[in-house]
N, C-alpha and C. Protein backbone atom coordinates (compact mmCIF):
# COMPACT_ATOMS: atom_id res chain seq x y z
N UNK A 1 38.44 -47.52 -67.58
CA UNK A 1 39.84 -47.26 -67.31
C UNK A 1 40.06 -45.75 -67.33
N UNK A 2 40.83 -45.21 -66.60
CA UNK A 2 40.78 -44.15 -65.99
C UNK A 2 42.13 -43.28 -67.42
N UNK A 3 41.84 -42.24 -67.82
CA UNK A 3 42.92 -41.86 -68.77
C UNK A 3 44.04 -40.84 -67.89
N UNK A 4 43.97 -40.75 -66.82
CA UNK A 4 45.07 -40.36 -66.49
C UNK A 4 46.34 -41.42 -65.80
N UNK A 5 45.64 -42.61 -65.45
CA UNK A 5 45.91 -43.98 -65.05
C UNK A 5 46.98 -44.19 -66.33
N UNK A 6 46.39 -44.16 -67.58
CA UNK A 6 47.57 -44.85 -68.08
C UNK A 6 48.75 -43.73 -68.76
N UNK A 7 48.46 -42.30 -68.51
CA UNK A 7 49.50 -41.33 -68.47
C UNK A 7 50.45 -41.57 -67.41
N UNK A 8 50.27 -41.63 -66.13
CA UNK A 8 50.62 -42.55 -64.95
C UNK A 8 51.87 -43.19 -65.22
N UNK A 9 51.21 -44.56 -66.12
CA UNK A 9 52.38 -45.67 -66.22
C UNK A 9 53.16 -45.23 -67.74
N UNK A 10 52.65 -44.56 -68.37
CA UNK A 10 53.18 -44.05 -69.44
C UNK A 10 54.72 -43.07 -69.09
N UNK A 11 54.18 -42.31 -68.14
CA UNK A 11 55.68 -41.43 -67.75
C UNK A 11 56.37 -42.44 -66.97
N UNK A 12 56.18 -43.16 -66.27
CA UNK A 12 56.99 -44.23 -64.89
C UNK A 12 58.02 -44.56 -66.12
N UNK A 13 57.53 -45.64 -67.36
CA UNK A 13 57.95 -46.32 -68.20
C UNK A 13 58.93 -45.45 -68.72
N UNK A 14 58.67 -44.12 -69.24
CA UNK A 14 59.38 -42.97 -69.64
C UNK A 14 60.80 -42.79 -68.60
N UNK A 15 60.70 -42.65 -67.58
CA UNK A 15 61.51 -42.52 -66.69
C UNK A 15 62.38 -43.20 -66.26
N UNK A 16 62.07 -44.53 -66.97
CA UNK A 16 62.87 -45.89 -66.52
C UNK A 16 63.83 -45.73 -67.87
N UNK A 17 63.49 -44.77 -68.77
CA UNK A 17 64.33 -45.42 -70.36
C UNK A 17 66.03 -45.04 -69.73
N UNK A 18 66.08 -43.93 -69.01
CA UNK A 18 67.94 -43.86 -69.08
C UNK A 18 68.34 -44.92 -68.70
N UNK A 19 67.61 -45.32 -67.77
CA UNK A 19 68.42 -46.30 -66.61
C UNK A 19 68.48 -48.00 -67.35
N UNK A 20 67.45 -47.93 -67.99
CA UNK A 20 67.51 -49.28 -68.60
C UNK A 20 68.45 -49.24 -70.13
N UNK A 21 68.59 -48.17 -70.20
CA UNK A 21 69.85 -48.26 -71.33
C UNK A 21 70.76 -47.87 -71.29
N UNK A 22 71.49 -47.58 -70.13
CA UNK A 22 72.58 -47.18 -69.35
C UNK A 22 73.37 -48.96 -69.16
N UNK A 23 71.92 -49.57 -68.90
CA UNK A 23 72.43 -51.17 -69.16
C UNK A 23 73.24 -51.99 -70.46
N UNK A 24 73.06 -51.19 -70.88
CA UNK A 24 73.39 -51.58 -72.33
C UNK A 24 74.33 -50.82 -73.23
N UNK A 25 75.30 -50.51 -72.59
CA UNK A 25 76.05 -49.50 -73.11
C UNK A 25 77.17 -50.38 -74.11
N UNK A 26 77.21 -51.45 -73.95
CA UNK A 26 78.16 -52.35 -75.21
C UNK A 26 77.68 -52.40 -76.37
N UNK A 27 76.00 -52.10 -76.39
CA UNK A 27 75.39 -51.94 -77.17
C UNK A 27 75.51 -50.51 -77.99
N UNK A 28 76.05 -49.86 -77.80
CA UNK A 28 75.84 -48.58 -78.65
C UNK A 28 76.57 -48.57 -79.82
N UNK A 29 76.83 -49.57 -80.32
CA UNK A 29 77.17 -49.92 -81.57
C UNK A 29 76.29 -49.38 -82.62
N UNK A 30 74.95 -49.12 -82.02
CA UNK A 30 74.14 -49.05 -83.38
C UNK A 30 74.19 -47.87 -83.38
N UNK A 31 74.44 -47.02 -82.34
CA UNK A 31 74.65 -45.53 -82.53
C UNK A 31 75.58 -45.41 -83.61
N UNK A 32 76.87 -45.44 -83.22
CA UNK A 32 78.04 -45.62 -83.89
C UNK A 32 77.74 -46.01 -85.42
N UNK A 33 76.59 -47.06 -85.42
CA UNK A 33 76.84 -47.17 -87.46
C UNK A 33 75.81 -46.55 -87.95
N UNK A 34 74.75 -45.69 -87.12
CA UNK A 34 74.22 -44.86 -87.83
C UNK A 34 74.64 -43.41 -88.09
N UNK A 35 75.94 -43.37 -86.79
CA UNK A 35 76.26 -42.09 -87.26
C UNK A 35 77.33 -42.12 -88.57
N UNK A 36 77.94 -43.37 -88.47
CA UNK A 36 78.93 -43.23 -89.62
C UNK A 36 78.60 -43.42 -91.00
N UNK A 37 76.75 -44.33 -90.96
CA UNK A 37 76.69 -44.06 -92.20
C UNK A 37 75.77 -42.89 -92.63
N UNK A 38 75.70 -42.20 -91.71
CA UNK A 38 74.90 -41.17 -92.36
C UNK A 38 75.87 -39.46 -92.34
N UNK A 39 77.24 -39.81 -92.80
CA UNK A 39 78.16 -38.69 -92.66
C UNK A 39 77.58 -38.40 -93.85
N UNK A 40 78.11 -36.67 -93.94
CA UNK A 40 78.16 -36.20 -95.64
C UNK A 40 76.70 -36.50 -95.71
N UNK A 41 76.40 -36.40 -96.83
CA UNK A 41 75.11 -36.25 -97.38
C UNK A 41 74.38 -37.35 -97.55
N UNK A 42 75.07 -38.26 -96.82
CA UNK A 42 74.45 -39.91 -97.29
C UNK A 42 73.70 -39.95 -96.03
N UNK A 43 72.33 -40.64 -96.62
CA UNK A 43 71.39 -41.09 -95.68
C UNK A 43 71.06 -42.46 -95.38
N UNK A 44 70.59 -42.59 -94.26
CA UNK A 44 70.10 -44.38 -93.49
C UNK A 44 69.30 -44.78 -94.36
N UNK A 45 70.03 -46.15 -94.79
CA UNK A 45 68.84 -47.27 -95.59
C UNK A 45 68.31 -48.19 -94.58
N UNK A 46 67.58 -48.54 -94.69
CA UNK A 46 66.81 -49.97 -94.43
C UNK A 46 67.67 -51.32 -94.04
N UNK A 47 67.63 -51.66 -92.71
CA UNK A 47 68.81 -52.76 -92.51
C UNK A 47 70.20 -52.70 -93.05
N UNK A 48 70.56 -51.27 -92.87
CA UNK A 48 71.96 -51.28 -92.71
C UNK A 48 72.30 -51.51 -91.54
N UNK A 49 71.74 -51.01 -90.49
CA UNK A 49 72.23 -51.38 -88.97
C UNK A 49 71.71 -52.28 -88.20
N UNK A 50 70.66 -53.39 -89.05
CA UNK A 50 70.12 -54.52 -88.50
C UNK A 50 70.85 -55.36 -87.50
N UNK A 51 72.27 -55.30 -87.72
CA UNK A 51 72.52 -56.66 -86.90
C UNK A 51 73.27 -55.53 -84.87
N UNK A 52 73.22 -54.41 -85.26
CA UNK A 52 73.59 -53.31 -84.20
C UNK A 52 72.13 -53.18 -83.85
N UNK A 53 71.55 -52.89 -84.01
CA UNK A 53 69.90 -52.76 -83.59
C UNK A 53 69.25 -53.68 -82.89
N UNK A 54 69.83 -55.40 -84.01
CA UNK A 54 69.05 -56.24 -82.91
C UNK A 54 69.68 -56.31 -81.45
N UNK A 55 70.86 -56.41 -81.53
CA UNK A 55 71.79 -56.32 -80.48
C UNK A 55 71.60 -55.44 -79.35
N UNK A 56 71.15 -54.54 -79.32
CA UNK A 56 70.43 -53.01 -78.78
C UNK A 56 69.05 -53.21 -77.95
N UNK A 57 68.22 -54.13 -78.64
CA UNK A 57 66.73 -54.26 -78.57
C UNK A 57 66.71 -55.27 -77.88
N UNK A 58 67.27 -56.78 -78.32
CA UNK A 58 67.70 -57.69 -77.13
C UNK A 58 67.94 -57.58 -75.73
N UNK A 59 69.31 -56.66 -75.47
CA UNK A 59 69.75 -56.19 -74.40
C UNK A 59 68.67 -55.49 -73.59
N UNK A 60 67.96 -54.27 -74.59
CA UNK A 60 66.98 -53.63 -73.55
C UNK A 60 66.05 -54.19 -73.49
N UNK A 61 65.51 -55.79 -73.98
CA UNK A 61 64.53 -56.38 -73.99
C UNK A 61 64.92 -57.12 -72.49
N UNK A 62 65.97 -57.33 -72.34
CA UNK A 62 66.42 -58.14 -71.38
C UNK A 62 66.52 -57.56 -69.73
N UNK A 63 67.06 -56.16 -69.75
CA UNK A 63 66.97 -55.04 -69.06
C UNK A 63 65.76 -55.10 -68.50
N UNK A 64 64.41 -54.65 -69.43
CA UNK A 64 63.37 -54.43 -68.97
C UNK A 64 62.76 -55.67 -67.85
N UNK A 65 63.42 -56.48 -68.34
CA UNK A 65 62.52 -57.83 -67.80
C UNK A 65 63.21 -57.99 -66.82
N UNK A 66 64.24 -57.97 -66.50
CA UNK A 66 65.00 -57.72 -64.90
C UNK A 66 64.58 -56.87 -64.25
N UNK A 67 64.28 -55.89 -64.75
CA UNK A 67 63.52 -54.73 -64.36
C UNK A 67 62.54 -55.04 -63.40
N UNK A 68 61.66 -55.51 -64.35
CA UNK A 68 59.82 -55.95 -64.07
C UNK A 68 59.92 -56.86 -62.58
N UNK A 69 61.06 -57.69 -62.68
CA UNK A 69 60.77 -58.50 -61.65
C UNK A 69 61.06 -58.42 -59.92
């Protein structure tokens, strides 16, 4: 396998990220609760934004696969 072959599909994939999360813009919820909980000096725990994240990952899981086809 050729290593510039999979630099190749590595940037294509790269190039596709705006557009496939441009799909998903109802989703930016998880933006939104990571920025609010990390105001002031307080930092991101661990599944605080689980249920905004899955929501996020779904969508662009879903995106992609419309994508593909």
């Amino acid at each position: 396998m050729s290593g510039s072959n999979v630099w190749s599909r590595t940037r294509e994939k790269m190039r596709l990220f705006p557009e496939l999360f441009a799909q998903c813009a109802n989703e930016v919820m998880y933006g939104k609760c990571v920025a609010a909980t990390t105001t002031g000096t307080q930092e991101l725990r661990k599944d605080l934004c689980a249920k905004e994240f899955e929501a996020l990952k779904i969508c662009f899981t879903n995106a992609a696969k419309k994508r593909a086809r």
